[in-house]
N, C-alpha and C. Protein backbone atom coordinates (compact mmCIF):
# COMPACT_ATOMS: atom_id res chain seq x y z
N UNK A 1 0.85 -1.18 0.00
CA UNK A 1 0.00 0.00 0.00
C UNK A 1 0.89 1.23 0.00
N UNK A 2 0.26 2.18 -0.92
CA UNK A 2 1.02 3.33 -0.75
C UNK A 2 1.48 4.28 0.80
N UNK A 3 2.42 4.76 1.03
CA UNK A 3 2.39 5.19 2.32
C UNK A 3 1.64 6.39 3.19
N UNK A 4 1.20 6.49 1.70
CA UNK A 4 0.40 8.29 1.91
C UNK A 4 -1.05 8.04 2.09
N UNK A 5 -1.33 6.82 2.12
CA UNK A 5 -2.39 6.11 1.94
C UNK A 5 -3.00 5.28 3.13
N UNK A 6 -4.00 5.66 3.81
CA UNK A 6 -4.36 4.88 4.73
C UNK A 6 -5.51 4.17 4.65
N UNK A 7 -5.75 3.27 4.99
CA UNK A 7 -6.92 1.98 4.72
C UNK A 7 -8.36 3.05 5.45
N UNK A 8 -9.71 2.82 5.28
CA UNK A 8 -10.60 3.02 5.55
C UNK A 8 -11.28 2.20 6.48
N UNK A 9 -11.16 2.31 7.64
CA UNK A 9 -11.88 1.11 8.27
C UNK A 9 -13.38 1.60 8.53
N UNK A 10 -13.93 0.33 8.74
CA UNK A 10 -15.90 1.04 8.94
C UNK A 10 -15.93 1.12 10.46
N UNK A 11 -16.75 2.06 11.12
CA UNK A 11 -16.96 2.19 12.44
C UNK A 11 -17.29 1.23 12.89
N UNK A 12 -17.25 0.93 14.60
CA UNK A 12 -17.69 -0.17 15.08
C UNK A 12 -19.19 0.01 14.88
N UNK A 13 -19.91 -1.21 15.32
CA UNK A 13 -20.80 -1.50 15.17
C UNK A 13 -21.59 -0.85 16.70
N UNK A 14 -22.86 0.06 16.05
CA UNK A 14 -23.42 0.37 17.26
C UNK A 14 -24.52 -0.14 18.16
N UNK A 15 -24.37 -0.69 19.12
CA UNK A 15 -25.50 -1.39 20.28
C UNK A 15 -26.96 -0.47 20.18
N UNK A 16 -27.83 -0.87 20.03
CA UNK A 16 -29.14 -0.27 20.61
C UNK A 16 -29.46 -1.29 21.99
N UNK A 17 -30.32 -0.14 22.85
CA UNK A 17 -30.79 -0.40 23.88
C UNK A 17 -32.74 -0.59 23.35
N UNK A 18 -33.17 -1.27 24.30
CA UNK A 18 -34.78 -1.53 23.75
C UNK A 18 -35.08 -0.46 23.58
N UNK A 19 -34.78 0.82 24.16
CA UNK A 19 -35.93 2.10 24.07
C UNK A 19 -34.85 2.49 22.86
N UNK A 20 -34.12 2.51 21.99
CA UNK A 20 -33.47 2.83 20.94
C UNK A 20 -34.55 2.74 19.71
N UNK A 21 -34.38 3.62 18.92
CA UNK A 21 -35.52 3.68 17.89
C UNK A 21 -34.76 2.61 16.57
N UNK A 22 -35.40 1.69 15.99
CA UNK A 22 -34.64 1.01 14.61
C UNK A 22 -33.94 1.92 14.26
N UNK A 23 -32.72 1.10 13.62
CA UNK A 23 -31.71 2.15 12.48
C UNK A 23 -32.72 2.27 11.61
N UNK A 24 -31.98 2.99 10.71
CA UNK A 24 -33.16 3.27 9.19
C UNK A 24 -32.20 2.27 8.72
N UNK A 25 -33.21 2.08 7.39
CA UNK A 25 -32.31 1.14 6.38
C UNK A 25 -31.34 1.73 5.93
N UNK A 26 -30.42 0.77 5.10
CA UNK A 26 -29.45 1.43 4.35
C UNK A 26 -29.51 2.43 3.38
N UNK A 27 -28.62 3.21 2.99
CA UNK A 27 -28.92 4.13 2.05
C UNK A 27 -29.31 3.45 1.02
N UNK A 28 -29.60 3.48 0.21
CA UNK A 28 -29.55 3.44 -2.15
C UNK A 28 -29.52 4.51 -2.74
N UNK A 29 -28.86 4.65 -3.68
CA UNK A 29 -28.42 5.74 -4.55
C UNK A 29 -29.91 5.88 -5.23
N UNK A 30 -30.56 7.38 -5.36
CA UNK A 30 -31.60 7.78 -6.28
C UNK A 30 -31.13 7.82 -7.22
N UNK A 31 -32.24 7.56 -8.47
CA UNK A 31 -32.04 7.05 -9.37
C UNK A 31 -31.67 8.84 -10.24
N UNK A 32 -30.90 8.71 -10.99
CA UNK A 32 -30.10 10.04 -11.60
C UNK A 32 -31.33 10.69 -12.83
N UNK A 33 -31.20 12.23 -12.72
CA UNK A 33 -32.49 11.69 -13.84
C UNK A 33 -31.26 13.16 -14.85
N UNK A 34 -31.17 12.87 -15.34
CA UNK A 34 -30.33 14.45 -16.12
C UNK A 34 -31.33 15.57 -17.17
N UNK A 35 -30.69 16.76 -17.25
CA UNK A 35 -31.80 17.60 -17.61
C UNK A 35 -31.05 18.31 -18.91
N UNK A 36 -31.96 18.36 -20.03
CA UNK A 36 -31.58 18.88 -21.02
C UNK A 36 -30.67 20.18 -20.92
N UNK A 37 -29.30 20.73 -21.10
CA UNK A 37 -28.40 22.06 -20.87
C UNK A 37 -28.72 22.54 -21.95
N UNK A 38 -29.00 21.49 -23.39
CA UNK A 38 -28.42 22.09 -25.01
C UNK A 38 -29.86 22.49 -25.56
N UNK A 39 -29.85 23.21 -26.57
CA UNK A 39 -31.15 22.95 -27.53
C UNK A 39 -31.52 21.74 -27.54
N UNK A 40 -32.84 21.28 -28.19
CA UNK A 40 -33.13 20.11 -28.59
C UNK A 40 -32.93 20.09 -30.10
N UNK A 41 -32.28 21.57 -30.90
CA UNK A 41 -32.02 21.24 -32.12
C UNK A 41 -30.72 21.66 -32.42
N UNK A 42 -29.84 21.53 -33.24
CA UNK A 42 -28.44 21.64 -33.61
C UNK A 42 -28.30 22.86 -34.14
N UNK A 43 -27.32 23.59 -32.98
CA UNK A 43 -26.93 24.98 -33.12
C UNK A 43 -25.84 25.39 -34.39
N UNK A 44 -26.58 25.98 -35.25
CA UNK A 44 -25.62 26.28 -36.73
C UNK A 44 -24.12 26.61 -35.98
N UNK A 45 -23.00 26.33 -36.69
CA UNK A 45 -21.52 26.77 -35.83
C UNK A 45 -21.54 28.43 -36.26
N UNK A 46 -20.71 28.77 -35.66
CA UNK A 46 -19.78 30.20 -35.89
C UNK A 46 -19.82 30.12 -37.38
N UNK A 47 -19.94 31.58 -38.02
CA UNK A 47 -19.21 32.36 -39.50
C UNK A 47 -17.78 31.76 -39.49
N UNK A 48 -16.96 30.96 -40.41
CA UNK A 48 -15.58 30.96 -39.98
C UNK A 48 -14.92 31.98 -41.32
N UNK A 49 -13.95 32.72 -40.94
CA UNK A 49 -13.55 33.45 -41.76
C UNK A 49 -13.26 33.01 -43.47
N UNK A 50 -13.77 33.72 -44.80
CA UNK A 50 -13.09 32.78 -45.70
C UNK A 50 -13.94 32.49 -46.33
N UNK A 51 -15.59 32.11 -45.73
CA UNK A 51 -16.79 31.93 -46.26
C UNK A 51 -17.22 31.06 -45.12
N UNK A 52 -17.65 30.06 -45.66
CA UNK A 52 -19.03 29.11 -45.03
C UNK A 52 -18.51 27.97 -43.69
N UNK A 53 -18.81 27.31 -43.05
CA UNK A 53 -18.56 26.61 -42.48
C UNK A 53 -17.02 25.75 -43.20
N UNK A 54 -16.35 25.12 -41.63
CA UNK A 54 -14.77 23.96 -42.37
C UNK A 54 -15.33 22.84 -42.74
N UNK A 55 -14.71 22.44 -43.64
CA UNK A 55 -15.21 20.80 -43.85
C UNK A 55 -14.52 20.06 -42.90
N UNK A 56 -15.39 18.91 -42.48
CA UNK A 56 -15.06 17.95 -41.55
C UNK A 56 -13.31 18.10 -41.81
N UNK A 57 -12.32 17.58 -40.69
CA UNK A 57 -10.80 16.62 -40.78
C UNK A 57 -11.16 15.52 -40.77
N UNK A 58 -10.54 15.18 -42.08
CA UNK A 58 -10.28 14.04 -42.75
C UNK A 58 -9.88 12.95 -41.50
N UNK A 59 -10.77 11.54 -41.28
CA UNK A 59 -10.44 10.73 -40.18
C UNK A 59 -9.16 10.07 -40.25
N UNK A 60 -8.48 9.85 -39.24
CA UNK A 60 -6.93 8.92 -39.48
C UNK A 60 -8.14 7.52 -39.20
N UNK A 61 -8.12 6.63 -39.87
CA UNK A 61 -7.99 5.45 -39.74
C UNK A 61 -9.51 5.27 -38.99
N UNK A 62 -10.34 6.15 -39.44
CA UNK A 62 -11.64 6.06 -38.60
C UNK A 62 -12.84 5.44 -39.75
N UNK A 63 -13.96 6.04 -39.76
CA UNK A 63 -14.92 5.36 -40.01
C UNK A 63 -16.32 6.54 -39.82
N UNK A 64 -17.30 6.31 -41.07
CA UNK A 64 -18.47 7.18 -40.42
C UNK A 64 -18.68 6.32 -39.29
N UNK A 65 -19.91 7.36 -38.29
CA UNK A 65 -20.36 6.12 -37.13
C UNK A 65 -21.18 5.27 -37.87
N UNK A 66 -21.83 5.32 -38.85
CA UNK A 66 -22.96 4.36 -39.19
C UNK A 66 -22.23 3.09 -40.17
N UNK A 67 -21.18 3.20 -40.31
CA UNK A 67 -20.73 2.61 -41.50
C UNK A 67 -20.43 0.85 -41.46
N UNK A 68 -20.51 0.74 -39.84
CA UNK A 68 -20.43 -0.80 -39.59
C UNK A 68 -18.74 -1.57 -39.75
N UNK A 69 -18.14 -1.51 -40.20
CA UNK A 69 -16.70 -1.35 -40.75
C UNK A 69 -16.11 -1.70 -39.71
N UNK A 70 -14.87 -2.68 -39.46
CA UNK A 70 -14.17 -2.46 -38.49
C UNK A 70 -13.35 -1.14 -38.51
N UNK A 71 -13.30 -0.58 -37.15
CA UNK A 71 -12.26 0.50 -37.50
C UNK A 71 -10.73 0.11 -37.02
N UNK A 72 -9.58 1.05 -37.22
CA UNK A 72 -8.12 1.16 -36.99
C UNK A 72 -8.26 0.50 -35.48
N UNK A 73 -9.10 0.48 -34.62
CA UNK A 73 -8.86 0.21 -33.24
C UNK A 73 -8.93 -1.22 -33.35
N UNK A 74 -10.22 -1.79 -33.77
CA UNK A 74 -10.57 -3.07 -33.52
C UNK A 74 -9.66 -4.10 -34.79
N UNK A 75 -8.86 -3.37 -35.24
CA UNK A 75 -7.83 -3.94 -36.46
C UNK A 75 -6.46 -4.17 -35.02
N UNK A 76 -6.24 -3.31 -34.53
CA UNK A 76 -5.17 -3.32 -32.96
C UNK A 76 -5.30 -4.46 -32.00
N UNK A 77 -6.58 -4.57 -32.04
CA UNK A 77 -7.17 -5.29 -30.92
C UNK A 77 -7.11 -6.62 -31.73
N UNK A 78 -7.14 -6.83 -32.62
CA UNK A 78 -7.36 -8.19 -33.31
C UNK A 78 -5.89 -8.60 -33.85
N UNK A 79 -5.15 -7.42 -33.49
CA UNK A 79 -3.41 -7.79 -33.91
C UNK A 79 -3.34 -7.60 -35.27
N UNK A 80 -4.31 -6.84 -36.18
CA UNK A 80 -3.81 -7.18 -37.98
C UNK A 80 -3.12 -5.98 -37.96
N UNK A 81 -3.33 -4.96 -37.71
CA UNK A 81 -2.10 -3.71 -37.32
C UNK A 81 -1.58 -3.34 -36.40
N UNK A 82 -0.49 -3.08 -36.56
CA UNK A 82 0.37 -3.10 -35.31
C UNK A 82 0.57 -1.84 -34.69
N UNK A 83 0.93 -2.08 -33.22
CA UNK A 83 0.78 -0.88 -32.26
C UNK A 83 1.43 -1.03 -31.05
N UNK A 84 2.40 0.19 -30.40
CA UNK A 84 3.04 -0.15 -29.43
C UNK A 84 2.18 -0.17 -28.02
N UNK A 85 1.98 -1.67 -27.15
CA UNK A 85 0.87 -1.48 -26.70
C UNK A 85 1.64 -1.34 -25.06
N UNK A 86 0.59 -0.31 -24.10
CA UNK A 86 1.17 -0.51 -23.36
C UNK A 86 1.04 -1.36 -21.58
N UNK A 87 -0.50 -1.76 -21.97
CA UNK A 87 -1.29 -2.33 -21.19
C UNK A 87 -2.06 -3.35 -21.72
N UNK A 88 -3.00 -4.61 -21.63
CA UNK A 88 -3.57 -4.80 -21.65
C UNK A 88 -4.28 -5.88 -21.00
N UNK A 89 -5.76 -5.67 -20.79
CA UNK A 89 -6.34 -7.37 -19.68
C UNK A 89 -7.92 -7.41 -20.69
N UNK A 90 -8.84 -7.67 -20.09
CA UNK A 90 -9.65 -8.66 -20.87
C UNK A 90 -11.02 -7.35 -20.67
N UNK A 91 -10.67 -6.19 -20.52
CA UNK A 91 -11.42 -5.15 -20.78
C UNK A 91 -11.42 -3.92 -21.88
N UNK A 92 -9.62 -4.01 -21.68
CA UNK A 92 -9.37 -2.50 -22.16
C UNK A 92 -7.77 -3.38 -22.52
N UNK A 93 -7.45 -2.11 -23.43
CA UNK A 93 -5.72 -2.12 -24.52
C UNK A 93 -5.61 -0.94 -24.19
N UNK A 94 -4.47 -0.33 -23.95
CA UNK A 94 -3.91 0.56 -23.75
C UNK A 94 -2.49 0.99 -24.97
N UNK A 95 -2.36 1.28 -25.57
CA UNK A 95 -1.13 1.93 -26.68
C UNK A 95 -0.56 3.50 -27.13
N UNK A 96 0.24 3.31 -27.47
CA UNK A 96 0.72 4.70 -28.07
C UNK A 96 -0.20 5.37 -29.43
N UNK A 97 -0.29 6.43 -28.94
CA UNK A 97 -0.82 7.52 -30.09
C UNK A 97 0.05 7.85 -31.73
N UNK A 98 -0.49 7.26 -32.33
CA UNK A 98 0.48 7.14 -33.60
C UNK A 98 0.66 8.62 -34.24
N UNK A 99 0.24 9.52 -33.54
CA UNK A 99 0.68 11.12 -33.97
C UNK A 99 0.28 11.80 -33.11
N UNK A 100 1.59 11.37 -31.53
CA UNK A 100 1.50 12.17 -30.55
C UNK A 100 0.85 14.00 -30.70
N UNK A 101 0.38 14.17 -29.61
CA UNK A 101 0.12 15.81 -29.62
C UNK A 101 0.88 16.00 -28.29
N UNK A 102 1.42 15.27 -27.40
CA UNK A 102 2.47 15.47 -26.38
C UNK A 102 3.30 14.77 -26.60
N UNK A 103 4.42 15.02 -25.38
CA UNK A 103 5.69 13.88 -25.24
C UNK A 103 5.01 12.47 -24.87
N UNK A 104 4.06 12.87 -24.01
CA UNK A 104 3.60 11.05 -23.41
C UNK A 104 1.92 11.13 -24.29
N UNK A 105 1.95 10.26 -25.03
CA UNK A 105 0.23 10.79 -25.77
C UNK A 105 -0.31 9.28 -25.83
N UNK A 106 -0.92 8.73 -24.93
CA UNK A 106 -1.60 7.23 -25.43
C UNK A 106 -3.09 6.98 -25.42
N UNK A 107 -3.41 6.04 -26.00
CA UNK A 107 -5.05 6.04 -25.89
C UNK A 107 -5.71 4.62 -25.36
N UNK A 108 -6.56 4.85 -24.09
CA UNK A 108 -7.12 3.61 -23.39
C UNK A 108 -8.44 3.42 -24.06
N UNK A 109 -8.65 2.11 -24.94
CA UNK A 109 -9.68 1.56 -25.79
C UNK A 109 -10.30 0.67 -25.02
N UNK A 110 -11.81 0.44 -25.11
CA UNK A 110 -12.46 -0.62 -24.43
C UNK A 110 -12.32 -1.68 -25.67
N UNK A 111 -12.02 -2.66 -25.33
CA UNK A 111 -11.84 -3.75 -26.23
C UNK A 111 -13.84 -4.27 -27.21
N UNK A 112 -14.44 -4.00 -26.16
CA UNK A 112 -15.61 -4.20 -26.40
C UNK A 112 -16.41 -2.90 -27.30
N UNK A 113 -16.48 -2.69 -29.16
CA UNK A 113 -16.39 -1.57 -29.33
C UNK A 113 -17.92 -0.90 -29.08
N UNK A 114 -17.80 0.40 -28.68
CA UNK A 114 -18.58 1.41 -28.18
C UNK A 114 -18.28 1.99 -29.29
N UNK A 115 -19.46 3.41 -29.94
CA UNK A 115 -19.00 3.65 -31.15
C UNK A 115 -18.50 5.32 -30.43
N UNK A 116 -19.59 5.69 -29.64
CA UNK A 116 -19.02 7.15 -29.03
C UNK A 116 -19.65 7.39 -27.14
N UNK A 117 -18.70 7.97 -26.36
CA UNK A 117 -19.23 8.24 -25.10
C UNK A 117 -20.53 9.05 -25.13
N UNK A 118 -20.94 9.01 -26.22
CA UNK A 118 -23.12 9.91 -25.75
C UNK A 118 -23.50 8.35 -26.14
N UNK A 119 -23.00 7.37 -26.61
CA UNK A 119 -23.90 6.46 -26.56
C UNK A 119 -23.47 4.75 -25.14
N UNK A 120 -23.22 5.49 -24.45
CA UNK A 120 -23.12 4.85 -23.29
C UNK A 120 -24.53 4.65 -22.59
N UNK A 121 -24.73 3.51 -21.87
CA UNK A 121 -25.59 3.24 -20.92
C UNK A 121 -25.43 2.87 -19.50
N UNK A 122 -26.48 2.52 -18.54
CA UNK A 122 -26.17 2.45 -16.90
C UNK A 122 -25.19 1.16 -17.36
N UNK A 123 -25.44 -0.11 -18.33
CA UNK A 123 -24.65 -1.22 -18.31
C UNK A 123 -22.83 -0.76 -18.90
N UNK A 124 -22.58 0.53 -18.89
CA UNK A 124 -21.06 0.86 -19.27
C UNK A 124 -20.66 1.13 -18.09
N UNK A 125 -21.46 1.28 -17.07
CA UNK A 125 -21.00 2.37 -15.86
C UNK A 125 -19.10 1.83 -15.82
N UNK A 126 -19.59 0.01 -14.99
CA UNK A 126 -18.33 -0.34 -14.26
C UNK A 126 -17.20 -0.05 -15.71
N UNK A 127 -17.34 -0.92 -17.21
CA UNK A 127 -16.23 -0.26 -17.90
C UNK A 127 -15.39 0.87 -17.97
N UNK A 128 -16.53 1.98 -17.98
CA UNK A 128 -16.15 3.12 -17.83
C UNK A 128 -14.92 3.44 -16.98
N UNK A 129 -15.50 3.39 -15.58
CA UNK A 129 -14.46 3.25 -14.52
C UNK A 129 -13.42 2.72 -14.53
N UNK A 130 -13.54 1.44 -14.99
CA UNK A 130 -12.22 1.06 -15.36
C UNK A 130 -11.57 1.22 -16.06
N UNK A 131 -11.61 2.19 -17.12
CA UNK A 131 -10.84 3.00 -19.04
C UNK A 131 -10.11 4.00 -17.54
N UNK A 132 -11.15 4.94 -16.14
CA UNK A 132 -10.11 5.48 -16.01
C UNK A 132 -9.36 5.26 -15.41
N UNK A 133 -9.83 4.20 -14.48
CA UNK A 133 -8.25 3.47 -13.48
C UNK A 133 -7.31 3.31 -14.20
N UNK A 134 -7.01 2.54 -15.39
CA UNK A 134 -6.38 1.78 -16.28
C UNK A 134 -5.68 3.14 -16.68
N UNK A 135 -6.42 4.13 -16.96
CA UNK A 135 -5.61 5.52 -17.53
C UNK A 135 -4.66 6.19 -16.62
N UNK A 136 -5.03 5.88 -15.43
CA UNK A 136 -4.26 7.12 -14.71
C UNK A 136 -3.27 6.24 -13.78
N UNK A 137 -3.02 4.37 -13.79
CA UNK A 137 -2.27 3.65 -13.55
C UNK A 137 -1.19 3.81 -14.76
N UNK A 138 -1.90 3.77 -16.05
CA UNK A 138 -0.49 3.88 -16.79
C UNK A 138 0.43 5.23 -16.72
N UNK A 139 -0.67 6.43 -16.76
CA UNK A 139 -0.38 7.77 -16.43
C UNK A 139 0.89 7.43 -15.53
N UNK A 140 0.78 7.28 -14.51
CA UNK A 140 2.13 6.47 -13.64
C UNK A 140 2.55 6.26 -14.19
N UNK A 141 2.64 5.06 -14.42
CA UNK A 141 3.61 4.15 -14.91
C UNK A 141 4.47 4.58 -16.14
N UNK A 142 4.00 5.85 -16.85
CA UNK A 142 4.55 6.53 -17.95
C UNK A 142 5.07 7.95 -17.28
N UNK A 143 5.11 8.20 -16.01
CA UNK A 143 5.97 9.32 -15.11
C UNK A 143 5.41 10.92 -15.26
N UNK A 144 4.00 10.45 -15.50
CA UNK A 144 3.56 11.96 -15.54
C UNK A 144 2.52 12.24 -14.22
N UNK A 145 3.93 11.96 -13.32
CA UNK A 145 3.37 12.80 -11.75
C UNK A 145 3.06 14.01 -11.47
N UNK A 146 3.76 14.51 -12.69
CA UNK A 146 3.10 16.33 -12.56
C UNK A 146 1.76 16.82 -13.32
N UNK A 147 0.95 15.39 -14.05
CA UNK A 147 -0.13 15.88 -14.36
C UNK A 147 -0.20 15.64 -16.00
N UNK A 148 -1.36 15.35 -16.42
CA UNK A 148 -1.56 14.69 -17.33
C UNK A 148 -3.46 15.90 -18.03
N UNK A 149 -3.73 15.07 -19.26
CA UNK A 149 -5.01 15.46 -19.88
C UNK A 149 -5.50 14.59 -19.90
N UNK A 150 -7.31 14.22 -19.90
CA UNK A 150 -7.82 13.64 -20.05
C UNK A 150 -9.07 13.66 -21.49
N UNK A 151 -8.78 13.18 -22.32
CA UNK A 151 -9.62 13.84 -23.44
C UNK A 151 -11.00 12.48 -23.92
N UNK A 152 -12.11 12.86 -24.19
CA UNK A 152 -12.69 11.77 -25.11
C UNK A 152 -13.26 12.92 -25.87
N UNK A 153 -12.90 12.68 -27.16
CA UNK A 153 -13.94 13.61 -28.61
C UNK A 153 -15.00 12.85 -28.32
N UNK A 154 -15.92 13.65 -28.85
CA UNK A 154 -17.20 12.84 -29.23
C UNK A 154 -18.25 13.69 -30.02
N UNK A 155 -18.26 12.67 -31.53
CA UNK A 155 -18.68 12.90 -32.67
C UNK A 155 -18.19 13.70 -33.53
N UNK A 156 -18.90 14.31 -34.54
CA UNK A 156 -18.65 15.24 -35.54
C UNK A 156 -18.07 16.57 -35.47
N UNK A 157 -18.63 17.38 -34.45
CA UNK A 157 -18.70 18.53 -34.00
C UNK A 157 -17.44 18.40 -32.39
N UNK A 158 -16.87 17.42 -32.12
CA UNK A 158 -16.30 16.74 -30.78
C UNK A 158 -14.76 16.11 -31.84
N UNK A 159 -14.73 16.52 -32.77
CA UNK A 159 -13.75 15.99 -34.13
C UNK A 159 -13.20 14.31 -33.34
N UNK A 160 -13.98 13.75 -33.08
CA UNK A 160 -14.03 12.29 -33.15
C UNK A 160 -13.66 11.81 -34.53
N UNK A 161 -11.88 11.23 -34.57
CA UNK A 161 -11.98 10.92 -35.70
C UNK A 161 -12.02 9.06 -35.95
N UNK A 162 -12.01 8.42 -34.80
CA UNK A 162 -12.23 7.16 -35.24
C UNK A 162 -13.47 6.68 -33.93
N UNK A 163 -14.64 5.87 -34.85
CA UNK A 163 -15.80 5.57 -33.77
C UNK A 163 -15.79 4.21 -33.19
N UNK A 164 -14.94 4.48 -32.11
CA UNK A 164 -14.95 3.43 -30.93
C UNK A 164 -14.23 4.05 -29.95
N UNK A 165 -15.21 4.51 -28.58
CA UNK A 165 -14.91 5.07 -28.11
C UNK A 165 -13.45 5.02 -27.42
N UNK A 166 -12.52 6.16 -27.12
CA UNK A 166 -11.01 5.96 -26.82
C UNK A 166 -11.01 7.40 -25.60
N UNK A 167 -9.93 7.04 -25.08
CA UNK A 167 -9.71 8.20 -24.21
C UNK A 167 -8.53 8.38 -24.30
N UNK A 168 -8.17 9.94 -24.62
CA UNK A 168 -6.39 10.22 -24.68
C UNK A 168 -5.95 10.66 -23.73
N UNK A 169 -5.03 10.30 -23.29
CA UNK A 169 -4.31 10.56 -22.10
C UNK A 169 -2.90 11.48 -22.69
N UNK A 170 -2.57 13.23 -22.25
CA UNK A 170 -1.51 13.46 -22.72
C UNK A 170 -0.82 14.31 -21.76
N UNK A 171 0.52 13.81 -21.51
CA UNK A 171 1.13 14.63 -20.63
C UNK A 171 2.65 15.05 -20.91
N UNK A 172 3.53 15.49 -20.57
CA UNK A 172 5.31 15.25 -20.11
C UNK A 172 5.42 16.45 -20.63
N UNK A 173 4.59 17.79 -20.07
CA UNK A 173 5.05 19.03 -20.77
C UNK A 173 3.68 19.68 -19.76
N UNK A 174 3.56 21.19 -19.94
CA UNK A 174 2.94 21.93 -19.50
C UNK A 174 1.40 22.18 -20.47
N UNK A 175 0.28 21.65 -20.44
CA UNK A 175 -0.38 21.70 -21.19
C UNK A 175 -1.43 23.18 -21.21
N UNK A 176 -1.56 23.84 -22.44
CA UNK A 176 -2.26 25.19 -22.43
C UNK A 176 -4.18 25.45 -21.96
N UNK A 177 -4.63 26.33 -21.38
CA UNK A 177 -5.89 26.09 -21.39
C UNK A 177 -6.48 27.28 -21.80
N UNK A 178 -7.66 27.50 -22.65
CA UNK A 178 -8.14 26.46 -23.11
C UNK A 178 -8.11 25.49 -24.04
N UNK A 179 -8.42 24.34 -24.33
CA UNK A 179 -8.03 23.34 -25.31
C UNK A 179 -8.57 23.21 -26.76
N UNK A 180 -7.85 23.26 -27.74
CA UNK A 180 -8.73 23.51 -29.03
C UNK A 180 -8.50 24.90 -29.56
């Protein structure tokens, strides 16, 4: 165990006397309900100088989302292209970013493909959690104690360029804010 780190123990257990009123039951988490922030219709972008809207960036090795296709990830995961990997167990692959944007730039893939993080459900929760343990163990293990990024694009407008969901992890330098 780390040394900075101390175990959690649960309180002892408390005695009631007969005139003691029942404990209440245990807690349960209420159920989450989330509330629309955005329009319900798609906000035209910014004038960009030059004329009309940018055309999409061209995907590295991606895929429309609808297109069914294996993409560049699940080609990694299946070993037909190769990749320096730097983790992996029977959830998630962990590898190097084949056109770093930092000194340390890697990306934690759920092996199981997801096409983008808006299409997650309550059954991703525990995965989830574990893309970020897995991220911020290698984060370690790749020496970026002074701090790291945590990125997931998502979609068109999120320049998601390959659809299965990934999370980039980038650190070994001073990173600028804001991002983009």
């Amino acid at each position: 165990m780390h040394p900075h780190v101390h175990p959690i123990t649960p309180a002892p257990p408390t005695h009631t006397s007969p005139q003691s009123p029942p404990s209440p039951p245990p807690c349960t988490p209420a159920p989450v309900t989330l509330a629309r922030v955005s329009p319900p219709h798609p906000v035209p972008p910014p004038p960009q100088a030059g004329g009309g809207p940018r055309p999409p960036a061209k995907a590295r090795g991606g895929q429309a989302e609808s297109g069914g296709q294996p993409t560049i990830f699940s080609k990694i995961i299946a070993r037909s292209v190769p990749a320096t990997i730097l983790y992996e167990d029977d959830k998630c692959l962990v590898f190097r970013d084949v056109a770093p944007q930092a000194p340390v730039h890697f990306l934690v893939i759920p092996k199981r493909p997801i096409p983008r993080i808006s299409r997650v459900g309550p059954q991703d929760t525990e995965l989830l959690g574990h893309l970020l343990v897995v991220a911020a163990r290698t984060a370690q293990a790749e020496g970026l104690a002074d701090g790291y990024r945590l990125v997931i694009n998502d979609g068109k407008h999120g320049a998601q360029s390959v659809y299965h969901l990934h999370l980039h992890v980038l650190g070994g330098r001073q990173l600028g804010w804001p991002p983009g």
